[in-house]
C-alpha atoms as a PDB file:
ATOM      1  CA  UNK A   1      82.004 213.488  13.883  1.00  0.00           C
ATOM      2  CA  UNK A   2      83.900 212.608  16.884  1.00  0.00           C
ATOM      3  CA  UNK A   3      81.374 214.853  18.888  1.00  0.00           C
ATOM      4  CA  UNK A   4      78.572 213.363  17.540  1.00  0.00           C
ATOM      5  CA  UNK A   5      79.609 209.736  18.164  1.00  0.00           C
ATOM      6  CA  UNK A   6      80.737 210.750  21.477  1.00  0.00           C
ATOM      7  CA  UNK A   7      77.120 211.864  22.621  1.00  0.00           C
ATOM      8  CA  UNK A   8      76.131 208.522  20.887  1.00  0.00           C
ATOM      9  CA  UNK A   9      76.894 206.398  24.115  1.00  0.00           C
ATOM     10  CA  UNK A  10      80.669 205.475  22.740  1.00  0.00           C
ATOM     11  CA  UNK A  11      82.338 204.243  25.517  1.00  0.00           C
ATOM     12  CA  UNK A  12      84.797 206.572  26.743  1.00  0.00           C
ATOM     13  CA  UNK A  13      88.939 205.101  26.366  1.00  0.00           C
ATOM     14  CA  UNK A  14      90.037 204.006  29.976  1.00  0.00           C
ATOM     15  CA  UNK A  15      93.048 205.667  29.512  1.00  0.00           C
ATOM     16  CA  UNK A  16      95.409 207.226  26.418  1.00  0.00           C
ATOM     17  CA  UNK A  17      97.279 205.379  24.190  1.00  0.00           C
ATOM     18  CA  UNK A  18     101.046 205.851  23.640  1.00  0.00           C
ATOM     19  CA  UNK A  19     102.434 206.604  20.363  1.00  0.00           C
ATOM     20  CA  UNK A  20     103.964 203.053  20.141  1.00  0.00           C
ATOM     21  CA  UNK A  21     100.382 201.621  20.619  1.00  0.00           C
ATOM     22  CA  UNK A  22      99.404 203.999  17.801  1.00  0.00           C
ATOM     23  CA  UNK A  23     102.042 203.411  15.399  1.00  0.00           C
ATOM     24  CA  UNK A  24     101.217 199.259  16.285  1.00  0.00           C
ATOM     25  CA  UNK A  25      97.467 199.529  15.527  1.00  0.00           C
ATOM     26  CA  UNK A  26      97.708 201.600  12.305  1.00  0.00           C
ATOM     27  CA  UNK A  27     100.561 199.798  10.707  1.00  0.00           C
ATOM     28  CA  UNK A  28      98.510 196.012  11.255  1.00  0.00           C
ATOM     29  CA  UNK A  29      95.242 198.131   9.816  1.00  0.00           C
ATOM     30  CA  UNK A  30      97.373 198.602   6.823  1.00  0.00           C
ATOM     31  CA  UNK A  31      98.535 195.087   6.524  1.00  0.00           C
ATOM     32  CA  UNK A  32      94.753 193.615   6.916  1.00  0.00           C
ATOM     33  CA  UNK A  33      93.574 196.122   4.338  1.00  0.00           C
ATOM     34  CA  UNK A  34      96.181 194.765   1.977  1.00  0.00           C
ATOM     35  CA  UNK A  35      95.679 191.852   2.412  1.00  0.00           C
ATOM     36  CA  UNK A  36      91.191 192.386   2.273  1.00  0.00           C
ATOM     37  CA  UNK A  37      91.470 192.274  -1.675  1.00  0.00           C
ATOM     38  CA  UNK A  38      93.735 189.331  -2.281  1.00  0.00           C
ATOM     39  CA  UNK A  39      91.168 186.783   0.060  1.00  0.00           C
ATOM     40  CA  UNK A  40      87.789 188.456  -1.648  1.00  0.00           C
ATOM     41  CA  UNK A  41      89.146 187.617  -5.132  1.00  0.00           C
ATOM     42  CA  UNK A  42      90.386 183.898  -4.147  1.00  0.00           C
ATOM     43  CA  UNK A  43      86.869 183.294  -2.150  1.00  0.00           C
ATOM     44  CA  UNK A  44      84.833 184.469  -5.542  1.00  0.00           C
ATOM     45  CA  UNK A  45      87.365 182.206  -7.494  1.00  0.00           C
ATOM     46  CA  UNK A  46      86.480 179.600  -5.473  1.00  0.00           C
ATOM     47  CA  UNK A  47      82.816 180.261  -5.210  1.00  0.00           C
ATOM     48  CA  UNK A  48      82.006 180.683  -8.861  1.00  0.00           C
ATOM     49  CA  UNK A  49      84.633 178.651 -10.304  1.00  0.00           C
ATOM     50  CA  UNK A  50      84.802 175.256  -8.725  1.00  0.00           C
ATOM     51  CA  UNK A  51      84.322 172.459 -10.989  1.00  0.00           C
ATOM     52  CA  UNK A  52      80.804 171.237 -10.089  1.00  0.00           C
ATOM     53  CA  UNK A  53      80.816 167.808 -10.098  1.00  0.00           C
ATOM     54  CA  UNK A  54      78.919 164.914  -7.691  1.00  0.00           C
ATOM     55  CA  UNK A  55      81.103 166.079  -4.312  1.00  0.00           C
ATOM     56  CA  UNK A  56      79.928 169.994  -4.669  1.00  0.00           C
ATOM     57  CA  UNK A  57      76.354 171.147  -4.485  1.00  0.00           C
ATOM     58  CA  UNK A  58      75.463 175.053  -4.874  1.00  0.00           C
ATOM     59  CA  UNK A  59      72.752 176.118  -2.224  1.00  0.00           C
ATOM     60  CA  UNK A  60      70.703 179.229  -0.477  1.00  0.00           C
ATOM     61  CA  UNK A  61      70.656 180.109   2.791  1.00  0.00           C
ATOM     62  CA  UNK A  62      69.022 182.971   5.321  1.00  0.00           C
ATOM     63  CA  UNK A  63      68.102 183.854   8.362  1.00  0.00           C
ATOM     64  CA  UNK A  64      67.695 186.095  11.499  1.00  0.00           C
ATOM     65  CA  UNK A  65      71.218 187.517  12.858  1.00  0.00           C
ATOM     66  CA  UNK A  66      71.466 189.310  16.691  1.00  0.00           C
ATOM     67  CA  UNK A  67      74.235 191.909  16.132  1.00  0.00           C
ATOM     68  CA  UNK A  68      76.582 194.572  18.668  1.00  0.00           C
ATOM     69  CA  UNK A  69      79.708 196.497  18.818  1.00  0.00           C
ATOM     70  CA  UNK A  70      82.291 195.542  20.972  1.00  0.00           C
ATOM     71  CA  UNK A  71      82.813 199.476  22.256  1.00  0.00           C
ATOM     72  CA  UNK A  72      79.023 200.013  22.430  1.00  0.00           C
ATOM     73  CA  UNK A  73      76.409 200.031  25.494  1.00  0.00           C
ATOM     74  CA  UNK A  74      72.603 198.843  24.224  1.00  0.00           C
ATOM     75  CA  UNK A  75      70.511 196.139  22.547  1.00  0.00           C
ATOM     76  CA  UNK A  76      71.276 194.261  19.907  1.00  0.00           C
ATOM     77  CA  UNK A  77      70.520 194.786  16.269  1.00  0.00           C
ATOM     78  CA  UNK A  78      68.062 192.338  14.862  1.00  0.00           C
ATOM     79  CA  UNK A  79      68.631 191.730  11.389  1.00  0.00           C
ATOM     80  CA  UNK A  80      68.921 189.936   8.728  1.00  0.00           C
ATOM     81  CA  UNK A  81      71.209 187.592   6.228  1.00  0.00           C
ATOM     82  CA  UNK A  82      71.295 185.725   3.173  1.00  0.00           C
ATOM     83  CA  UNK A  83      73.166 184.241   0.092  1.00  0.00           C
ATOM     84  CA  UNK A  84      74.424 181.632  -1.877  1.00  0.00           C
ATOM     85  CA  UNK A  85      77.071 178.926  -1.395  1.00  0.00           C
ATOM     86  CA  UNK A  86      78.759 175.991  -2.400  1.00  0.00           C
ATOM     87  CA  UNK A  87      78.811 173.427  -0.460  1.00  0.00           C
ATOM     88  CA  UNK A  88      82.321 170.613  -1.570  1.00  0.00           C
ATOM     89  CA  UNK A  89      82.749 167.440   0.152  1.00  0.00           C
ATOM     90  CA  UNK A  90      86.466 166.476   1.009  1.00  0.00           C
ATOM     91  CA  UNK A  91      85.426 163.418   2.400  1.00  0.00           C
ATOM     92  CA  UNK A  92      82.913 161.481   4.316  1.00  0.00           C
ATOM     93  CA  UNK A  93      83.937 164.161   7.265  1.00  0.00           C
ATOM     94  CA  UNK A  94      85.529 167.122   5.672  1.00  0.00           C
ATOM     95  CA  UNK A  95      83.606 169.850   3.549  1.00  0.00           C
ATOM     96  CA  UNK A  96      84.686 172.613   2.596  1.00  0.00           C
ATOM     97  CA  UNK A  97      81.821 175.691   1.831  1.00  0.00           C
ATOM     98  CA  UNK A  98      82.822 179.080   0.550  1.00  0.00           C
ATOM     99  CA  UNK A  99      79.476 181.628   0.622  1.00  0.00           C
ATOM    100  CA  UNK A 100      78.548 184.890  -0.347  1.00  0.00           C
ATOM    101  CA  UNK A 101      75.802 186.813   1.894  1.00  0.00           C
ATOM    102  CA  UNK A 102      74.462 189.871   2.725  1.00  0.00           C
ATOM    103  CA  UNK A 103      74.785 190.793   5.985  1.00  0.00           C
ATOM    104  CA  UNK A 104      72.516 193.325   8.148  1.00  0.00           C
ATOM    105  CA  UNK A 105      74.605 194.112  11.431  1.00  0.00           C
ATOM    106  CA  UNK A 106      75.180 197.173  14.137  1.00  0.00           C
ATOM    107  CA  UNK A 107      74.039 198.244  17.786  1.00  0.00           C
ATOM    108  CA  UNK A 108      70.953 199.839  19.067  1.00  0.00           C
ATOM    109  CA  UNK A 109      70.906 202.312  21.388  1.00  0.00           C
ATOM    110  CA  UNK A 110      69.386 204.862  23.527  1.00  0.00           C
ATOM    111  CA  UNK A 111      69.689 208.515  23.185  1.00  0.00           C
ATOM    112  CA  UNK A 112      67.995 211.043  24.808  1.00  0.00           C
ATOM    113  CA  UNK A 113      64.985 208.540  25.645  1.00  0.00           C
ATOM    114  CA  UNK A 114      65.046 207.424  22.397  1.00  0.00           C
ATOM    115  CA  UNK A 115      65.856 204.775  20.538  1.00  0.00           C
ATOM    116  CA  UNK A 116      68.073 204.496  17.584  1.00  0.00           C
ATOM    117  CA  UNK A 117      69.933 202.048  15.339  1.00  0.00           C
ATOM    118  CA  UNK A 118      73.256 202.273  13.837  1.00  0.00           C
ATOM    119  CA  UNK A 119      72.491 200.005  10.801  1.00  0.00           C
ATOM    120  CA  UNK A 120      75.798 198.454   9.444  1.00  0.00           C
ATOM    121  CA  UNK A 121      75.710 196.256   6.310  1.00  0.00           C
ATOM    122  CA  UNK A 122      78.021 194.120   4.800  1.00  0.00           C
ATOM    123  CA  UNK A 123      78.866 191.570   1.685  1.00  0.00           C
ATOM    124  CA  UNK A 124      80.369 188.950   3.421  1.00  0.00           C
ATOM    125  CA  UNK A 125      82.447 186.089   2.316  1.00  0.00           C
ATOM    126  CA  UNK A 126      82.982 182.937   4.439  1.00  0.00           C
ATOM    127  CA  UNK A 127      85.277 180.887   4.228  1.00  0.00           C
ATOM    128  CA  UNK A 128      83.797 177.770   6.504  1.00  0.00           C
ATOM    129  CA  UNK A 129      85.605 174.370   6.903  1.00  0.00           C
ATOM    130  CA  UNK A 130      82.473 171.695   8.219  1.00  0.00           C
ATOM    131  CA  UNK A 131      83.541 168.725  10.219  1.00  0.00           C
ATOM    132  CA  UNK A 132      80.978 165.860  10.406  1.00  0.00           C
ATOM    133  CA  UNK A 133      80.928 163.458  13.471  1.00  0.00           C
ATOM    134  CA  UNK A 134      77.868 161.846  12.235  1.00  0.00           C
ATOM    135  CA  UNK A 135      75.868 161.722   8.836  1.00  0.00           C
ATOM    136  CA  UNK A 136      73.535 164.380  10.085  1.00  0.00           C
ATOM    137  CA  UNK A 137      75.576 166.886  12.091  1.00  0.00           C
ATOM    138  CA  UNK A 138      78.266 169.440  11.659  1.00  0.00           C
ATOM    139  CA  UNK A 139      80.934 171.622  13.282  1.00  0.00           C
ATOM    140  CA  UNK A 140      82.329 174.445  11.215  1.00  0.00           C
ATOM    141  CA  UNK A 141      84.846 177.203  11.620  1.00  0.00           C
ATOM    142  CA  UNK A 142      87.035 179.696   9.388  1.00  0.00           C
ATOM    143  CA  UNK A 143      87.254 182.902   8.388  1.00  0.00           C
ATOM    144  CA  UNK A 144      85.103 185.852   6.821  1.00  0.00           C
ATOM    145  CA  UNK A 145      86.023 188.673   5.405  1.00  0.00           C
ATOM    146  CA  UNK A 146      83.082 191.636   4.565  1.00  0.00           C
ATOM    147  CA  UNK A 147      83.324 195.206   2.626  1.00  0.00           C
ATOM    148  CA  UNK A 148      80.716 197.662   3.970  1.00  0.00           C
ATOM    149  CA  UNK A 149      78.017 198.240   1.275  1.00  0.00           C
ATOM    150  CA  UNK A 150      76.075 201.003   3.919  1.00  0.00           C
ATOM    151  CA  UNK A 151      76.084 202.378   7.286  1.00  0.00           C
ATOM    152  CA  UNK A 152      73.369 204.471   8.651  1.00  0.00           C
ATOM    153  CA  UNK A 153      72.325 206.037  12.462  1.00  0.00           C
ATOM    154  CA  UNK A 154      68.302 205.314  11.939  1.00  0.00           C
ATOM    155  CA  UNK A 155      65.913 206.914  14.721  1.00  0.00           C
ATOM    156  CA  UNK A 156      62.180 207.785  14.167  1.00  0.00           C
ATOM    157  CA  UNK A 157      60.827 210.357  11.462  1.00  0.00           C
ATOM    158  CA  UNK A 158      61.478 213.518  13.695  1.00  0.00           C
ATOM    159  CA  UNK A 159      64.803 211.860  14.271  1.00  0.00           C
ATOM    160  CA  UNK A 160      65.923 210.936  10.930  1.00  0.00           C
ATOM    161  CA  UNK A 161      68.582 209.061   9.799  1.00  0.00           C
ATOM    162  CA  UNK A 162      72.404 209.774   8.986  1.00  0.00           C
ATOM    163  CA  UNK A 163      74.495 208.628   6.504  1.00  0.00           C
ATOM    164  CA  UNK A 164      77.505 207.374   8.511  1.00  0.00           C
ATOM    165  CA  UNK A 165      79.672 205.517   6.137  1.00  0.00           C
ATOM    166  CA  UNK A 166      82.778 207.656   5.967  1.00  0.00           C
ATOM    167  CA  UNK A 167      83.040 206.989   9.890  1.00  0.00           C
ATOM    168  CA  UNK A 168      83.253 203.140   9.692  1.00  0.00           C
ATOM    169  CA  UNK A 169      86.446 201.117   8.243  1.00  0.00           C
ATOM    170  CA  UNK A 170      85.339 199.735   4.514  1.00  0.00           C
ATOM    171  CA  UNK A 171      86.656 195.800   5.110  1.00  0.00           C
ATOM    172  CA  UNK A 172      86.834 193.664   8.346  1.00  0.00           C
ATOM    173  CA  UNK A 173      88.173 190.358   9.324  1.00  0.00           C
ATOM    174  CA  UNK A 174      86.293 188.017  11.594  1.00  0.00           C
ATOM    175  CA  UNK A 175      86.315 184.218  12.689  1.00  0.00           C
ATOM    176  CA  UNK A 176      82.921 182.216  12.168  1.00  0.00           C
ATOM    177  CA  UNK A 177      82.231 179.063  14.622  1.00  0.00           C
ATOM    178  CA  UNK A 178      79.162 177.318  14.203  1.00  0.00           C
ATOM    179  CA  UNK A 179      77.062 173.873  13.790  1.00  0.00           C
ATOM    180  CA  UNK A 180      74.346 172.260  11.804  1.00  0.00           C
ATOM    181  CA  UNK A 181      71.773 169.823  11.613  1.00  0.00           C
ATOM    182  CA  UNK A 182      71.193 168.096   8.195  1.00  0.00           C
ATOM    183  CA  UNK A 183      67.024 167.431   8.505  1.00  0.00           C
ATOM    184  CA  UNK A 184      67.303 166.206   4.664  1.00  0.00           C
ATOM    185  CA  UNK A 185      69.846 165.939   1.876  1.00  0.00           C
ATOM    186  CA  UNK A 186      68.754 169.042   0.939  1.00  0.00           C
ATOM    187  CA  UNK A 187      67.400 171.110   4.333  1.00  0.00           C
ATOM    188  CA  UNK A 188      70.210 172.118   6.551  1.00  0.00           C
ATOM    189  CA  UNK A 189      69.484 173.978   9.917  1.00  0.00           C
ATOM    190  CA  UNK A 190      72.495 176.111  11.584  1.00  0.00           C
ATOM    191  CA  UNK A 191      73.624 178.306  14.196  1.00  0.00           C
ATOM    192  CA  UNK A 192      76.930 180.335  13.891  1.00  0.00           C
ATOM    193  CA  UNK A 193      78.542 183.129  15.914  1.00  0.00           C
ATOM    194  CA  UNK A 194      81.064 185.431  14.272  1.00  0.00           C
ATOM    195  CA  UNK A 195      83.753 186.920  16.318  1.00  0.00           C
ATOM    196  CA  UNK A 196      85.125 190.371  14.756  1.00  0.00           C
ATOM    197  CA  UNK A 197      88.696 190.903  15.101  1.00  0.00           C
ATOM    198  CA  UNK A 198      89.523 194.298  13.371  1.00  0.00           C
ATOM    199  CA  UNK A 199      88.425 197.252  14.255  1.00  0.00           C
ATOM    200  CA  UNK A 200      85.110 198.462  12.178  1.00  0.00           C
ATOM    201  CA  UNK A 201      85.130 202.169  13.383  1.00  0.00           C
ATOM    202  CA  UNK A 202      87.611 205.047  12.025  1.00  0.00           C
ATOM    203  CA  UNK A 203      86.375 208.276  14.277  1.00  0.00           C
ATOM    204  CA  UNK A 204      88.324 207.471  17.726  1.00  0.00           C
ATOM    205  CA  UNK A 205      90.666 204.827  19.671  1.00  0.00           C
ATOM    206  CA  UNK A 206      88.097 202.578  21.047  1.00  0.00           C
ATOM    207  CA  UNK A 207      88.405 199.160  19.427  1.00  0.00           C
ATOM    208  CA  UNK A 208      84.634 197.853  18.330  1.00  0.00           C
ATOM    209  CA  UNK A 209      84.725 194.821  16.755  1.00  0.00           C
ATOM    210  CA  UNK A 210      81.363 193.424  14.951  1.00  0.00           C
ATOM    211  CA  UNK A 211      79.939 190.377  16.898  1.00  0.00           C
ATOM    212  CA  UNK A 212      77.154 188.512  15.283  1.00  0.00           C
ATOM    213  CA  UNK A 213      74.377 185.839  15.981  1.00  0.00           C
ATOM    214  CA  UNK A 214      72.927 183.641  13.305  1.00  0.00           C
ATOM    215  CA  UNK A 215      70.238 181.413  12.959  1.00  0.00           C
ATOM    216  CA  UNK A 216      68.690 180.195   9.749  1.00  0.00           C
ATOM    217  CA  UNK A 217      67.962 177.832   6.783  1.00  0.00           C
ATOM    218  CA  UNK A 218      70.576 176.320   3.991  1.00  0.00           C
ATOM    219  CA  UNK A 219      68.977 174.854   1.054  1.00  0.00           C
ATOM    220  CA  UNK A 220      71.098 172.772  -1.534  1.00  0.00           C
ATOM    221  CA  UNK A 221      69.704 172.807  -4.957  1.00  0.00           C
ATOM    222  CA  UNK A 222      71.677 170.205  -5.769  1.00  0.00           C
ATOM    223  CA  UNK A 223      72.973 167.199  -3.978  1.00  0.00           C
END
């Protein structure tokens, strides 16, 4: 696999890393992967098992997302997201909105003279705290943690596609920053950016970290 990959324009490591550098990067691995399991089960906890009273209000959201690797060289990957979340008011500033979404990310790329995708999707879970400055507008940040659900290297039908799952890492970490625009009590309009901060490849020592663009549409059901 590392062949393959390697003719995939994979950026080549600047230089090697020392066994200290080694021993550093697989032992945090470790501790995030421990760690991946105890955060999905307290986001679904507090996703599906709030008390739903006047302050929370369950909601769907999707929209377009503009994904890349860190370690790669091409365009992005236009996909998609969506979900469900619930959306719990602190106070007249504070919320508080846990949410569980598909999401379609990756890197195209050119090979040969042609085009390809390496088609990376997740379940994601963020975690988002929403600040409020005004009724209608909102600042968010937190983190997100997703488990890979599929990962394929898509070109055209004399190309074919490749299953490349057992080459990516099956959980990463990220940061989401973002803001919204509340057009109704019930029609939100957002932007975020996630910032990847693990590593989402296995098959060599470049670090590529998922960095993804999102646009879309919240709806709450309830208000």
């Amino acid at each position: 696999m590392w062949k393959k990959f390697n003719a995939l324009n994979y950026k080549e490591p600047a230089h090697s890393f020392s066994c200290w550098h080694e021993l550093w990067k697989s032992t945090l691995k470790s501790i995030i992967m421990k760690n991946v399991t105890t955060i999905l089960s307290l986001a679904v906890v507090s996703l599906f098992f709030s008390n739903v009273h006047a302050q929370n209000a369950v909601g769907i959201k999707a929209g377009l997302s503009f994904a890349n690797l860190s370690g790669f060289e091409g365009d992005s990957r236009i996909s998609g997201h969506g979900g469900v979340f619930l959306h719990h008011t602190i106070n007249r500033n504070w919320c508080f909105q846990p949410e569980l979404l598909f999401s379609g990310e990756g890197q195209q790329y050119i090979l040969n003279g042609t085009e390809r995708t390496l088609a990376l999707d997740y379940i994601q879970v963020p975690l988002m705290i929403q600040y409020y400055p005004a009724p209608h507008v909102y600042f968010e940040a937190g983190p997100q943690v997703g488990v890979l659900v599929s990962a394929q290297d898509k070109g055209d039908e004399d190309a074919g596609h490749l299953n490349v799952k057992d080459d990516f890492s099956t959980a990463q970490v990220a940061i989401g920053l973002g803001v919204g625009f509340k057009a109704t009590e019930q029609l939100i309009l957002y932007g975020r950016y996630n910032f990847g901060l693990t590593d989402v490849s296995k098959f060599d020592n470049i670090v590529d970290h998922s960095r993804v663009g999102q646009i879309g549409i919240a709806i709450r059901l309830n208000h």
